[in-house]
N, C-alpha and C. Protein backbone atom coordinates (compact mmCIF):
# COMPACT_ATOMS: atom_id res chain seq x y z
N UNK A 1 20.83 164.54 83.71
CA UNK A 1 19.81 164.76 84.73
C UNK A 1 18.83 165.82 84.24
N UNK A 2 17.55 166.03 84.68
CA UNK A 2 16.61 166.42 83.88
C UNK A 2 16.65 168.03 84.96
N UNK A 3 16.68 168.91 83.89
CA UNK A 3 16.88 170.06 84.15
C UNK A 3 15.84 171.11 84.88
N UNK A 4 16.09 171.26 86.74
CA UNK A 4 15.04 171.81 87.24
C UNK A 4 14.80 173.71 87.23
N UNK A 5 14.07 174.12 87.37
CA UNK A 5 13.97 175.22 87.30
C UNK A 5 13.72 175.89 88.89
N UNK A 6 13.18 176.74 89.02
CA UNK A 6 13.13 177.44 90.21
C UNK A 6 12.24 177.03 91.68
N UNK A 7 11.60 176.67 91.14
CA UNK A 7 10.05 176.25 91.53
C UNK A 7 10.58 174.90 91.70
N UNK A 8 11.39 174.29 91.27
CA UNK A 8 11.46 172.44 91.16
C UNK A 8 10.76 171.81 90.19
N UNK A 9 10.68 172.37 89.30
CA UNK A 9 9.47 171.68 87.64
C UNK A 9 11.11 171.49 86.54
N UNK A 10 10.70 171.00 85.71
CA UNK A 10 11.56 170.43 84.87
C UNK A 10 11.84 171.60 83.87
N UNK A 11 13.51 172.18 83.72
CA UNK A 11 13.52 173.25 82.63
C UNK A 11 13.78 173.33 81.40
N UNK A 12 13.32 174.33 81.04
CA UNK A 12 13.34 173.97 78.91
C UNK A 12 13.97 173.94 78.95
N UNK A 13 15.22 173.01 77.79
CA UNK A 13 16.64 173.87 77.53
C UNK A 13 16.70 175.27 76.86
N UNK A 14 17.75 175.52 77.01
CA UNK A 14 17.62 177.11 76.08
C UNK A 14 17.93 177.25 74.75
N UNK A 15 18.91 176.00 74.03
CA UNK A 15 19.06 175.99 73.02
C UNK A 15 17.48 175.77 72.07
N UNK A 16 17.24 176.77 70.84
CA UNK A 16 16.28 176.35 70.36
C UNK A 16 16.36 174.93 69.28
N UNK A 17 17.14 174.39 69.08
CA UNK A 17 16.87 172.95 68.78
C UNK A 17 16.26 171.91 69.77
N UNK A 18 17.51 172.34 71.04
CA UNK A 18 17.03 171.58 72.13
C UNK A 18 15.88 171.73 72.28
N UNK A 19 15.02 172.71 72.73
CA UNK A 19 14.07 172.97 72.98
C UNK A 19 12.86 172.77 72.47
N UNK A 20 13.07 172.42 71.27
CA UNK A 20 12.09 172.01 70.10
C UNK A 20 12.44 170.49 70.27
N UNK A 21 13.30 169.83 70.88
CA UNK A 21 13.33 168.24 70.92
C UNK A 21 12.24 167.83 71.82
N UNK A 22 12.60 169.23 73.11
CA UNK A 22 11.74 168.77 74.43
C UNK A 22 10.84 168.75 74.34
N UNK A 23 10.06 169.91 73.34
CA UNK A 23 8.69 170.22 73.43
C UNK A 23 8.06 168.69 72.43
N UNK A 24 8.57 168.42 71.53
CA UNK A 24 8.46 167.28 70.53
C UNK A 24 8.27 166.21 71.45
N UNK A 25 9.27 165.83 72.57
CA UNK A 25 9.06 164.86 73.35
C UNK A 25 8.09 164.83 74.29
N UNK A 26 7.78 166.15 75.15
CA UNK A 26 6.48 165.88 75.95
C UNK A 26 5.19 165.67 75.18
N UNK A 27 4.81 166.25 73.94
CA UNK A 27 3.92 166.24 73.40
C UNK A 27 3.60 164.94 72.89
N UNK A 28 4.52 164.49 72.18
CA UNK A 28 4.08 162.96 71.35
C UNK A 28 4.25 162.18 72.73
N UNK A 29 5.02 162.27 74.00
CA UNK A 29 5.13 161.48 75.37
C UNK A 29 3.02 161.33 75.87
N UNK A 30 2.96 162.86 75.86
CA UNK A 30 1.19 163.08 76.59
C UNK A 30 0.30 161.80 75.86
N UNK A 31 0.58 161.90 74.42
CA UNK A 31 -0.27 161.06 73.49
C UNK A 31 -0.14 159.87 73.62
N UNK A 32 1.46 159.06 73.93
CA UNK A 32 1.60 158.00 74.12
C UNK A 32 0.95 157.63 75.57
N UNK A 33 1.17 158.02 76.54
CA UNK A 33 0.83 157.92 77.70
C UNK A 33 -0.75 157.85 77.95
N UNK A 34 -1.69 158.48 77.45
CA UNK A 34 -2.79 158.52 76.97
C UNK A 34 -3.41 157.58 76.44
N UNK A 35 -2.82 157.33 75.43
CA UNK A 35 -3.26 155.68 74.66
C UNK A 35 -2.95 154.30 75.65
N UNK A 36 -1.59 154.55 76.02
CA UNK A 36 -0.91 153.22 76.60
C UNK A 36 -0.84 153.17 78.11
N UNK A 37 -0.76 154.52 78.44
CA UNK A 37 -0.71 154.33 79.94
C UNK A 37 0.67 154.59 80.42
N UNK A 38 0.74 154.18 81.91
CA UNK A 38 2.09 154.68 81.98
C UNK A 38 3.28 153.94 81.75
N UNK A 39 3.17 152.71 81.48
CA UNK A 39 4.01 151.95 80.80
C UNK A 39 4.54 152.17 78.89
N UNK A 40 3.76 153.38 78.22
CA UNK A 40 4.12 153.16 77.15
C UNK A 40 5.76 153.27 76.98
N UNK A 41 6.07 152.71 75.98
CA UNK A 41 7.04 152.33 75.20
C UNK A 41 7.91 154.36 75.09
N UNK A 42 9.43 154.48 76.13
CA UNK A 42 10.17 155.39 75.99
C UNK A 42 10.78 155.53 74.31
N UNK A 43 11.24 154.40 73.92
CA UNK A 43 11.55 154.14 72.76
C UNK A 43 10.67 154.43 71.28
N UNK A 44 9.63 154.15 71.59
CA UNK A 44 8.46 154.40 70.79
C UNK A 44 7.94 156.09 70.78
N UNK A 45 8.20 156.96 71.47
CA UNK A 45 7.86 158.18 72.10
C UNK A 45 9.02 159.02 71.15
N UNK A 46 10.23 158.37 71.48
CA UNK A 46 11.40 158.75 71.01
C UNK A 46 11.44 159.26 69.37
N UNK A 47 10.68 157.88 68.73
CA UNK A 47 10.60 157.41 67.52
C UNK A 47 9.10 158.49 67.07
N UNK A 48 8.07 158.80 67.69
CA UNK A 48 7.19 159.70 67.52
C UNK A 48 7.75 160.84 67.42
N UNK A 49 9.06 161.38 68.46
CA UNK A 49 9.24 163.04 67.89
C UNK A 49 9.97 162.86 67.13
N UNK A 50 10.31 161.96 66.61
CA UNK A 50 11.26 162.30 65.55
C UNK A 50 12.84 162.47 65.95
N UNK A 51 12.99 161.94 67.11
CA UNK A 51 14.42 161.85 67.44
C UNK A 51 14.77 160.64 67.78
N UNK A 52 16.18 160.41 68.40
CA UNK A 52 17.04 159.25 68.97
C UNK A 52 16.75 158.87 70.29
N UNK A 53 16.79 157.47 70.78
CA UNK A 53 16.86 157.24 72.05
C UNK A 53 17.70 158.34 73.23
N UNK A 54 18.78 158.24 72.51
CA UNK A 54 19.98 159.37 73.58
C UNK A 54 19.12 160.49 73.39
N UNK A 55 18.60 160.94 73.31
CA UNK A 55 17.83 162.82 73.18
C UNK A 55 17.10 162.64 73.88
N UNK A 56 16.19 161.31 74.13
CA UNK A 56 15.05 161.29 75.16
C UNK A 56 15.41 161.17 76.38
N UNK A 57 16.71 160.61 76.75
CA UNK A 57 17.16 160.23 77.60
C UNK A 57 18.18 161.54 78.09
N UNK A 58 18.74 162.15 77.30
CA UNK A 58 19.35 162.97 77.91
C UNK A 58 18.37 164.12 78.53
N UNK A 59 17.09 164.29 77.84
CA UNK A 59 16.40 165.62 78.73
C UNK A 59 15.79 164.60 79.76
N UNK A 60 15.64 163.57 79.37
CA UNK A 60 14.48 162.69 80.61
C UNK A 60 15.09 161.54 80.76
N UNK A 61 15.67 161.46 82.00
CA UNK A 61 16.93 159.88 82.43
C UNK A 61 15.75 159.01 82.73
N UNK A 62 14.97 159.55 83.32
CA UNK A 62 13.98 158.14 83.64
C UNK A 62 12.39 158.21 83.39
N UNK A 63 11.75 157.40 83.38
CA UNK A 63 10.23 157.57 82.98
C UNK A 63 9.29 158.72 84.13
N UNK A 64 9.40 158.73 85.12
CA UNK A 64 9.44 159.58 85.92
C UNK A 64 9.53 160.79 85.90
N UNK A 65 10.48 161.26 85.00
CA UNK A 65 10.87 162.51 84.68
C UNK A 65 10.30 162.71 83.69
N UNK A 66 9.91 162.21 82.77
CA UNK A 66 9.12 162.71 81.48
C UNK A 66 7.81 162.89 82.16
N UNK A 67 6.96 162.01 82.81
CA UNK A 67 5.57 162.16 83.05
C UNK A 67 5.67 163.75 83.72
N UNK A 68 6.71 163.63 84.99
CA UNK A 68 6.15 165.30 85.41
C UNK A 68 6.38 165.79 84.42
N UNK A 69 7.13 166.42 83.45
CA UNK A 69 7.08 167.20 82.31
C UNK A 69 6.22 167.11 81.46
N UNK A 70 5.30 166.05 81.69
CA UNK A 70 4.11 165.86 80.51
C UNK A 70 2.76 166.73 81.87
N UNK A 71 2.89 165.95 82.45
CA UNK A 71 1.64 166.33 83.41
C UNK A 71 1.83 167.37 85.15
N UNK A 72 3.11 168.70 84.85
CA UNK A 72 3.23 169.11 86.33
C UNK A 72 1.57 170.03 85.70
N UNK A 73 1.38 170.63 84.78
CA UNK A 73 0.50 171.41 84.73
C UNK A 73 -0.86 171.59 85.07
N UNK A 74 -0.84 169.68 85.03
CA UNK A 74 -2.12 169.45 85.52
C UNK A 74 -2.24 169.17 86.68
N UNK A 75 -2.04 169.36 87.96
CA UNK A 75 -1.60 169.67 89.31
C UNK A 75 -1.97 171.30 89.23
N UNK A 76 -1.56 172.26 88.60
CA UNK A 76 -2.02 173.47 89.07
C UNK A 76 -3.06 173.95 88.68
N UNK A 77 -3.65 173.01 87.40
CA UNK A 77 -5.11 172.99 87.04
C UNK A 77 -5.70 172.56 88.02
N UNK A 78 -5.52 171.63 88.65
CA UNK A 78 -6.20 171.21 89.60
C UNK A 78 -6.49 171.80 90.60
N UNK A 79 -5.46 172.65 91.12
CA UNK A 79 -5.57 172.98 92.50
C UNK A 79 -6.54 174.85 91.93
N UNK A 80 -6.34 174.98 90.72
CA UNK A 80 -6.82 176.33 90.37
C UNK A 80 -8.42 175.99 90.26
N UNK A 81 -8.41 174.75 89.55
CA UNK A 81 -10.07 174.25 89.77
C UNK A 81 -11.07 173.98 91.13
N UNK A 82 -10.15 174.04 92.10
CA UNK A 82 -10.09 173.86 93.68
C UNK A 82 -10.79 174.94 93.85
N UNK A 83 -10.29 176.37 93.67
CA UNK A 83 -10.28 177.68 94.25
C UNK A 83 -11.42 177.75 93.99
N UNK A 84 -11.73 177.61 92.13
CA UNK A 84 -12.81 178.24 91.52
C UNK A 84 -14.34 177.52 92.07
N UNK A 85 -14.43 176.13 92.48
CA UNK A 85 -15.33 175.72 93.30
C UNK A 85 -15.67 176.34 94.39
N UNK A 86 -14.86 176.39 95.03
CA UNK A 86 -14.88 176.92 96.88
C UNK A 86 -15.54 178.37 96.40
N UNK A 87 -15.18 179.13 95.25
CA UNK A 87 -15.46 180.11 95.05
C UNK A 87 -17.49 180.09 94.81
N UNK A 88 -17.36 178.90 94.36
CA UNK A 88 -19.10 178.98 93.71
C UNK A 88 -19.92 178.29 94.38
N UNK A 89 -19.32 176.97 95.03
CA UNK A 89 -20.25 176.47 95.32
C UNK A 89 -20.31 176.59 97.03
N UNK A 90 -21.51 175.95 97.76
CA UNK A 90 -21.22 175.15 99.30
C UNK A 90 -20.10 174.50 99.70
N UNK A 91 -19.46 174.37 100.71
CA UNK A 91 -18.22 174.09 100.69
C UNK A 91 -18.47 172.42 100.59
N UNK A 92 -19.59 171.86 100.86
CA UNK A 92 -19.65 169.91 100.48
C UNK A 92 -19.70 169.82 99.38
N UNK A 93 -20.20 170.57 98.39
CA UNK A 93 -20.33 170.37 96.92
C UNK A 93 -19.06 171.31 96.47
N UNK A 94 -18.73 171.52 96.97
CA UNK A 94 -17.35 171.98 96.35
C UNK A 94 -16.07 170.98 96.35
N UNK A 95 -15.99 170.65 97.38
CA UNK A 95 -15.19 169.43 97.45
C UNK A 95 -15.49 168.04 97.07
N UNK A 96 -16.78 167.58 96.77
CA UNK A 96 -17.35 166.70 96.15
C UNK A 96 -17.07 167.05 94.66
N UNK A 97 -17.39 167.95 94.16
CA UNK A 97 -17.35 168.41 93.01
C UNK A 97 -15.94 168.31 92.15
N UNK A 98 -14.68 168.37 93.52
CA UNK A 98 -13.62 168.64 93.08
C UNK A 98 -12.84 167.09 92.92
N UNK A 99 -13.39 166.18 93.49
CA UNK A 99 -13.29 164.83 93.93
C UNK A 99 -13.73 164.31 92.66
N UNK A 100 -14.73 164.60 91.96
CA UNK A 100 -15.39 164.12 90.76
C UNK A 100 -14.34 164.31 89.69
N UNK A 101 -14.24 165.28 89.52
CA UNK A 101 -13.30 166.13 88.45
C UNK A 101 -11.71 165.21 88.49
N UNK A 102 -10.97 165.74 90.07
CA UNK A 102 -9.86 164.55 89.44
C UNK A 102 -10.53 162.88 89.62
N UNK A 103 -11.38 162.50 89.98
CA UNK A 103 -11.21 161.35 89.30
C UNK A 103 -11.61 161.16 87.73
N UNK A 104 -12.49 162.07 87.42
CA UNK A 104 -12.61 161.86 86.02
C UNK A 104 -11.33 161.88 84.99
N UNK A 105 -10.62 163.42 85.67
CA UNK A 105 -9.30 163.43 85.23
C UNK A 105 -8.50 162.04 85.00
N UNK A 106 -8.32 161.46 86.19
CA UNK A 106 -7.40 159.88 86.09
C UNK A 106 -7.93 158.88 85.28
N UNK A 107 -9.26 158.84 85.19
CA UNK A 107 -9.50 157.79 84.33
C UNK A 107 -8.94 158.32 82.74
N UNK A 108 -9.32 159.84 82.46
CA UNK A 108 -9.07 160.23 81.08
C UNK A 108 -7.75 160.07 80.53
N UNK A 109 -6.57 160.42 81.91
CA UNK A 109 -5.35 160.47 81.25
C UNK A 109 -4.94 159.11 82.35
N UNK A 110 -4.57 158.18 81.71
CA UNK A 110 -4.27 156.78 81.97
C UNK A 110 -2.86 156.84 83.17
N UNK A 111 -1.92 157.17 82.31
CA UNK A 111 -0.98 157.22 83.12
C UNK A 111 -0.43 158.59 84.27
N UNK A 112 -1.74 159.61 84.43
CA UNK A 112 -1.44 160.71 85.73
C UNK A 112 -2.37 159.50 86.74
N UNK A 113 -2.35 158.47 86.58
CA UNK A 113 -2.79 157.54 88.06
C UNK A 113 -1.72 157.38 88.90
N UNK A 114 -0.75 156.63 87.98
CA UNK A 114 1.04 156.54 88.56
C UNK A 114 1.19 157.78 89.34
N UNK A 115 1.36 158.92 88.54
CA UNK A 115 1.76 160.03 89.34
C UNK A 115 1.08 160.52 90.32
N UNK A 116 -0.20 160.89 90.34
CA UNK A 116 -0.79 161.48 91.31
C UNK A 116 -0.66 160.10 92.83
N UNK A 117 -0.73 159.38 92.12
CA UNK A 117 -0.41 158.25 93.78
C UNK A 117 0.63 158.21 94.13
N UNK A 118 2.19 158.73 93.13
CA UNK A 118 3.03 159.04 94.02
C UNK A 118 2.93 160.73 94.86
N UNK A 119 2.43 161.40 94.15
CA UNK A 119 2.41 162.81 94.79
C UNK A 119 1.49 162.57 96.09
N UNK A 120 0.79 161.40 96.32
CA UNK A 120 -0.10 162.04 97.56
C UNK A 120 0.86 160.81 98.69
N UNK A 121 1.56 160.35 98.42
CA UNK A 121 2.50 159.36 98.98
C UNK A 121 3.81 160.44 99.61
N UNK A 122 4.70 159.76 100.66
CA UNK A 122 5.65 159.96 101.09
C UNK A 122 7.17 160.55 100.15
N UNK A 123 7.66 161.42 100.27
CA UNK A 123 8.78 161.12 99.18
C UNK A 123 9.01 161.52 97.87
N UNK A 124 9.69 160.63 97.28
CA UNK A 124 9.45 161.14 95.77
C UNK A 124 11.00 162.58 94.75
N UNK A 125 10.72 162.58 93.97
CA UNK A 125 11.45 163.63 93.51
C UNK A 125 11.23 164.84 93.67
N UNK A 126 12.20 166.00 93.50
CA UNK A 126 11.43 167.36 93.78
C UNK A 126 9.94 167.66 93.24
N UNK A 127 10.17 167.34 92.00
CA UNK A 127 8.71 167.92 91.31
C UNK A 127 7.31 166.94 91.85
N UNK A 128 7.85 165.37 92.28
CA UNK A 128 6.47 164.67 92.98
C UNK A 128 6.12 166.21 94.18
N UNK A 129 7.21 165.44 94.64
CA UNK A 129 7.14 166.20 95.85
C UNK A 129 6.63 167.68 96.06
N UNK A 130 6.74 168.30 95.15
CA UNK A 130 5.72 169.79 94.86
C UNK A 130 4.40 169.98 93.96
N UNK A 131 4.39 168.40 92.94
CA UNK A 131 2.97 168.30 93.15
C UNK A 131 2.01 167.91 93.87
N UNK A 132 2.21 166.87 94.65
CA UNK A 132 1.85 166.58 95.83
C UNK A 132 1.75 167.17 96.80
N UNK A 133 2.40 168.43 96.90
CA UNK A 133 1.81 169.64 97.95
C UNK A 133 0.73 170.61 97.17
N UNK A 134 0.60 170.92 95.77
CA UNK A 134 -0.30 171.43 95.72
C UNK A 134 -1.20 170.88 95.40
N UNK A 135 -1.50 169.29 95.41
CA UNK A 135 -2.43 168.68 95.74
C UNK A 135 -3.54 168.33 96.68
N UNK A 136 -2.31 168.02 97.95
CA UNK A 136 -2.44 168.25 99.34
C UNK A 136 -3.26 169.48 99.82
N UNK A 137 -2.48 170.86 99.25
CA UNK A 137 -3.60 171.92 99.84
C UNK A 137 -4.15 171.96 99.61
N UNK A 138 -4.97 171.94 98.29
CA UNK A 138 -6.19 171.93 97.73
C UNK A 138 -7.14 171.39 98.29
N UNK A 139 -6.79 169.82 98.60
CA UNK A 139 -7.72 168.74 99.07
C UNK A 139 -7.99 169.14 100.23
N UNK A 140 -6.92 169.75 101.41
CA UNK A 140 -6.65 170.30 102.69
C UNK A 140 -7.81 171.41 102.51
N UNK A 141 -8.06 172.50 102.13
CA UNK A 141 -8.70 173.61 102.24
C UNK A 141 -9.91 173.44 102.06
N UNK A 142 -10.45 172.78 100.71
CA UNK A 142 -11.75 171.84 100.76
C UNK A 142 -12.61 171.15 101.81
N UNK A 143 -11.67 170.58 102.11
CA UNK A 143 -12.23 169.41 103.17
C UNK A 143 -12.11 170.50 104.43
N UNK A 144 -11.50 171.25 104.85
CA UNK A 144 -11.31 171.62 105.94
C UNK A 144 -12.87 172.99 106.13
N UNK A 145 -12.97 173.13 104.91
CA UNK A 145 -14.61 174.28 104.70
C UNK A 145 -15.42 173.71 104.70
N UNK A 146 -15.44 172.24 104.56
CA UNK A 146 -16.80 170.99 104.48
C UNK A 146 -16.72 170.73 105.22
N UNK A 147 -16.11 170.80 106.67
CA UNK A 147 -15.73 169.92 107.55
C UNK A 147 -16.04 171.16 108.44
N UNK A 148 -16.03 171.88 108.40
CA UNK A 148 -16.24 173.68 109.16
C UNK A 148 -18.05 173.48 109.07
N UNK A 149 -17.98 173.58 108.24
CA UNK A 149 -19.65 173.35 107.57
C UNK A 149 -20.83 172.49 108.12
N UNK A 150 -19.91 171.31 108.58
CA UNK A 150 -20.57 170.32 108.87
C UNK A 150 -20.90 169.26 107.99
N UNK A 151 -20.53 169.52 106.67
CA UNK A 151 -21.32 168.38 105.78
C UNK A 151 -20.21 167.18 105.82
N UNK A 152 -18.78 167.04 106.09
CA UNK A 152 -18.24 165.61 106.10
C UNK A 152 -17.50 165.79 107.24
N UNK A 153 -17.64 164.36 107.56
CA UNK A 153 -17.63 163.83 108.85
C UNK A 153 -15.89 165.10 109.28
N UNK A 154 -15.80 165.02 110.76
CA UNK A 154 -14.61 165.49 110.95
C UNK A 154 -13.45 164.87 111.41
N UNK A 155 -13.26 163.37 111.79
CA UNK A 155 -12.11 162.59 111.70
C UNK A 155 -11.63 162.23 110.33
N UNK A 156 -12.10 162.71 109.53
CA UNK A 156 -11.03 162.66 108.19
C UNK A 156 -10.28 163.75 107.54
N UNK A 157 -8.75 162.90 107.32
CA UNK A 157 -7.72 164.23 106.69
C UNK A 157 -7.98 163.83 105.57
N UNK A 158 -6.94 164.87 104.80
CA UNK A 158 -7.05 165.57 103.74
C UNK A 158 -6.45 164.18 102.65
N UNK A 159 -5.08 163.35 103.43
CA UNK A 159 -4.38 162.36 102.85
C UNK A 159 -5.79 160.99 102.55
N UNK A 160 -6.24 161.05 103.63
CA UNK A 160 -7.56 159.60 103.68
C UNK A 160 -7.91 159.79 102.18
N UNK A 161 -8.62 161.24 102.09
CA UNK A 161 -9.49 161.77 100.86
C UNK A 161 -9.30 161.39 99.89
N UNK A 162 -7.84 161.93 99.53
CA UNK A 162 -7.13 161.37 98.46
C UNK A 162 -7.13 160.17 97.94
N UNK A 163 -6.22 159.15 99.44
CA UNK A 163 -5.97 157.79 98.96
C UNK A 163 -7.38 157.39 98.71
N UNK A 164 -8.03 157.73 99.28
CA UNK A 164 -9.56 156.48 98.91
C UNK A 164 -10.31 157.38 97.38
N UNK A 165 -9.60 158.07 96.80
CA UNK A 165 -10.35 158.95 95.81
C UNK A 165 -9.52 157.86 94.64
N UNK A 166 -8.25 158.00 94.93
CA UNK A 166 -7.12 157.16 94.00
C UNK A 166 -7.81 155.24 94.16
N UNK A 167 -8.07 155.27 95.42
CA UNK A 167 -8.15 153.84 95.24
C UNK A 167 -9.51 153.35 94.56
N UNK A 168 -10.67 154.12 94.59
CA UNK A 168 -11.96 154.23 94.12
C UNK A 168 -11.51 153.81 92.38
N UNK A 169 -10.74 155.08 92.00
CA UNK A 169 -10.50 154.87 90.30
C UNK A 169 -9.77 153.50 90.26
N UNK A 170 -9.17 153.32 90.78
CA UNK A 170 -8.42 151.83 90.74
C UNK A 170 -9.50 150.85 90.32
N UNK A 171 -10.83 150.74 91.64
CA UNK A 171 -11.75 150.13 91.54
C UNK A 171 -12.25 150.00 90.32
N UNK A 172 -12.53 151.17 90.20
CA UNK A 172 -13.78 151.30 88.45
C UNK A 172 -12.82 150.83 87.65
N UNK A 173 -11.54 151.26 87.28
CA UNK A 173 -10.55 150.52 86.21
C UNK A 173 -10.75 149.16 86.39
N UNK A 174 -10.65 148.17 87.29
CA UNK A 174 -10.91 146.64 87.38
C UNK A 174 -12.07 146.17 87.64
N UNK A 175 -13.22 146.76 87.40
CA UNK A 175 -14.61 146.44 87.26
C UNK A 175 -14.08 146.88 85.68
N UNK A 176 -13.79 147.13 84.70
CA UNK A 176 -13.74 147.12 83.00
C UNK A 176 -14.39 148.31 82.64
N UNK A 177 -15.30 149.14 83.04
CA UNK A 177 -16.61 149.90 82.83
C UNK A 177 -16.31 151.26 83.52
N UNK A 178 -15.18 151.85 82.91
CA UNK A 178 -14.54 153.13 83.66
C UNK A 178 -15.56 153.97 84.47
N UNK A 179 -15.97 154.96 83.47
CA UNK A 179 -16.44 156.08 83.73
C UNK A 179 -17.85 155.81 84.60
N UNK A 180 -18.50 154.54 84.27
CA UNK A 180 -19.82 154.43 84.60
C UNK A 180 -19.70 153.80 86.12
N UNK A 181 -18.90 152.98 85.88
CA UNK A 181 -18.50 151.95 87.27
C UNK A 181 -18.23 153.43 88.48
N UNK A 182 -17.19 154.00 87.94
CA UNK A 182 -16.73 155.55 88.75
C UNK A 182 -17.58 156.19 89.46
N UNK A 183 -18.75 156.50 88.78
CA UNK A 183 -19.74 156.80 89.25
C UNK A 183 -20.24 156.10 90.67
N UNK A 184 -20.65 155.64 90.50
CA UNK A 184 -21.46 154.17 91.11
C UNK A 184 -20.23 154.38 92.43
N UNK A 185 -19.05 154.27 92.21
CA UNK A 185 -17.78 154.02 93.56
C UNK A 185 -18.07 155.70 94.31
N UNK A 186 -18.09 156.73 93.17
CA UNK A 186 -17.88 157.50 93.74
C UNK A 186 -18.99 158.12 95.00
N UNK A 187 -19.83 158.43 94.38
CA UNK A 187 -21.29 158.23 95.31
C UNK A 187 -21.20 157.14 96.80
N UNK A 188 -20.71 156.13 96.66
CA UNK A 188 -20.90 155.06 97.97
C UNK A 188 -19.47 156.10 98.42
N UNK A 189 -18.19 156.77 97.79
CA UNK A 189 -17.05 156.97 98.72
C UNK A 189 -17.65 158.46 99.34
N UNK A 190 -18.69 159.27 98.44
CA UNK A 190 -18.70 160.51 99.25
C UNK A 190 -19.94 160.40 100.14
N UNK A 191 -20.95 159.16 100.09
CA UNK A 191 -21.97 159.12 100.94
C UNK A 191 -21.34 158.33 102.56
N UNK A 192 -20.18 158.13 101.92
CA UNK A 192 -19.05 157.37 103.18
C UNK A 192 -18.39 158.40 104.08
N UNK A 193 -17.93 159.69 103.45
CA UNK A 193 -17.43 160.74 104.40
C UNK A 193 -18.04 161.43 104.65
N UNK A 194 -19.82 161.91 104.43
CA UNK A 194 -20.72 162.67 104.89
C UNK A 194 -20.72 162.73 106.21
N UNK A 195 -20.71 163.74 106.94
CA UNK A 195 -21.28 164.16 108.49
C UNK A 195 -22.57 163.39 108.70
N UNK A 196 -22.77 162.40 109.70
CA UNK A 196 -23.67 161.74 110.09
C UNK A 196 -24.84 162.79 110.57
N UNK A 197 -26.15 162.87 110.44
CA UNK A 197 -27.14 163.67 111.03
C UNK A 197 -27.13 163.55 112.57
């Protein structure tokens, strides 16, 4: 079982071999996942650090467990990129701003789509389950200063935001034309939650 730490994030081992397996495995895991998505090949990942199936499997039993260990960090990037908006900008362009960013994020890293749609979902493992809260607040505090503000509408939560932010990238991924298509969705989804005049 994949080893939690305090917080509920996945822990190094302490042995320094071990530890040099893990770090070997999230790293060549990020790259695979990146290229292939979240289906790449466990076996193939395995074969990138330079170890055995059983080593991948013993720090990471399931695919699940490797991604948070590849990607809890980027969840607190996120929510730290949250702050630093609210900090600079209007609170509509702050949360617009922040809306842009992870979706750009999801298109870049292929397989944090999987994850972040389970973190804003019901459930999940400890570590979904605590990225998905500091997801949640982020999006929560945003929206709730834009929504103070007046600039987006005020029958929408923080969860709507999300799912239709996740389902938008979905969109542009099956229009073929990522980043550009993204655009184009994103604009019709934030001219969709604007505060009516």
């Amino acid at each position: 079982m994949t080893q939690v730490g305090a917080a509920g994030r996945p822990a190094r081992p302490k042995r320094a071999d071990a530890r040099r397996n893990y770090d070997r495995l999230v790293r060549e895991a990020g790259e695979a996942f990146a290229e292939k998505g979240a289906e790449a090949s466990l076996d193939d990942i395995a074969k990138r650090a330079g170890v055995g199936s059983g080593t991948l499997y013993r720090h990471f039993p399931t695919r699940e467990a490797l991604m948070e260990a590849v990607y809890v960090d980027r969840f607190d990037e996120l929510a730290e990129r949250a702050r630093e908006l609210a900090a600079e900008l209007p609170p509509g362009e702050a949360l617009f701003s922040w809306l842009t960013d992870l979706g750009e994020q999801i298109v870049r890293v292929r397989a944090l789509k999987a994850l972040l749609g389970a973190a804003v979902a019901e459930g999940g493992s400890p570590v979904v389950v605590q990225c998905g809260d500091v997801l949640k607040t982020a999006a929560a505090e945003l929206l709730a200063a834009a929504q103070e503000a007046g600039e987006v509408r005020a029958d929408l939560t923080h969860l709507e935001l999300l799912r239709l932010n996740h389902a938008m990238v979905t969109a542009a991924e099956l229009a073929g034309d990522g980043p550009k298509d993204m655009g184009r969705y994103q604009q019709l989804l934030l001219e969709g939650v604007r505060a009516k005049p």
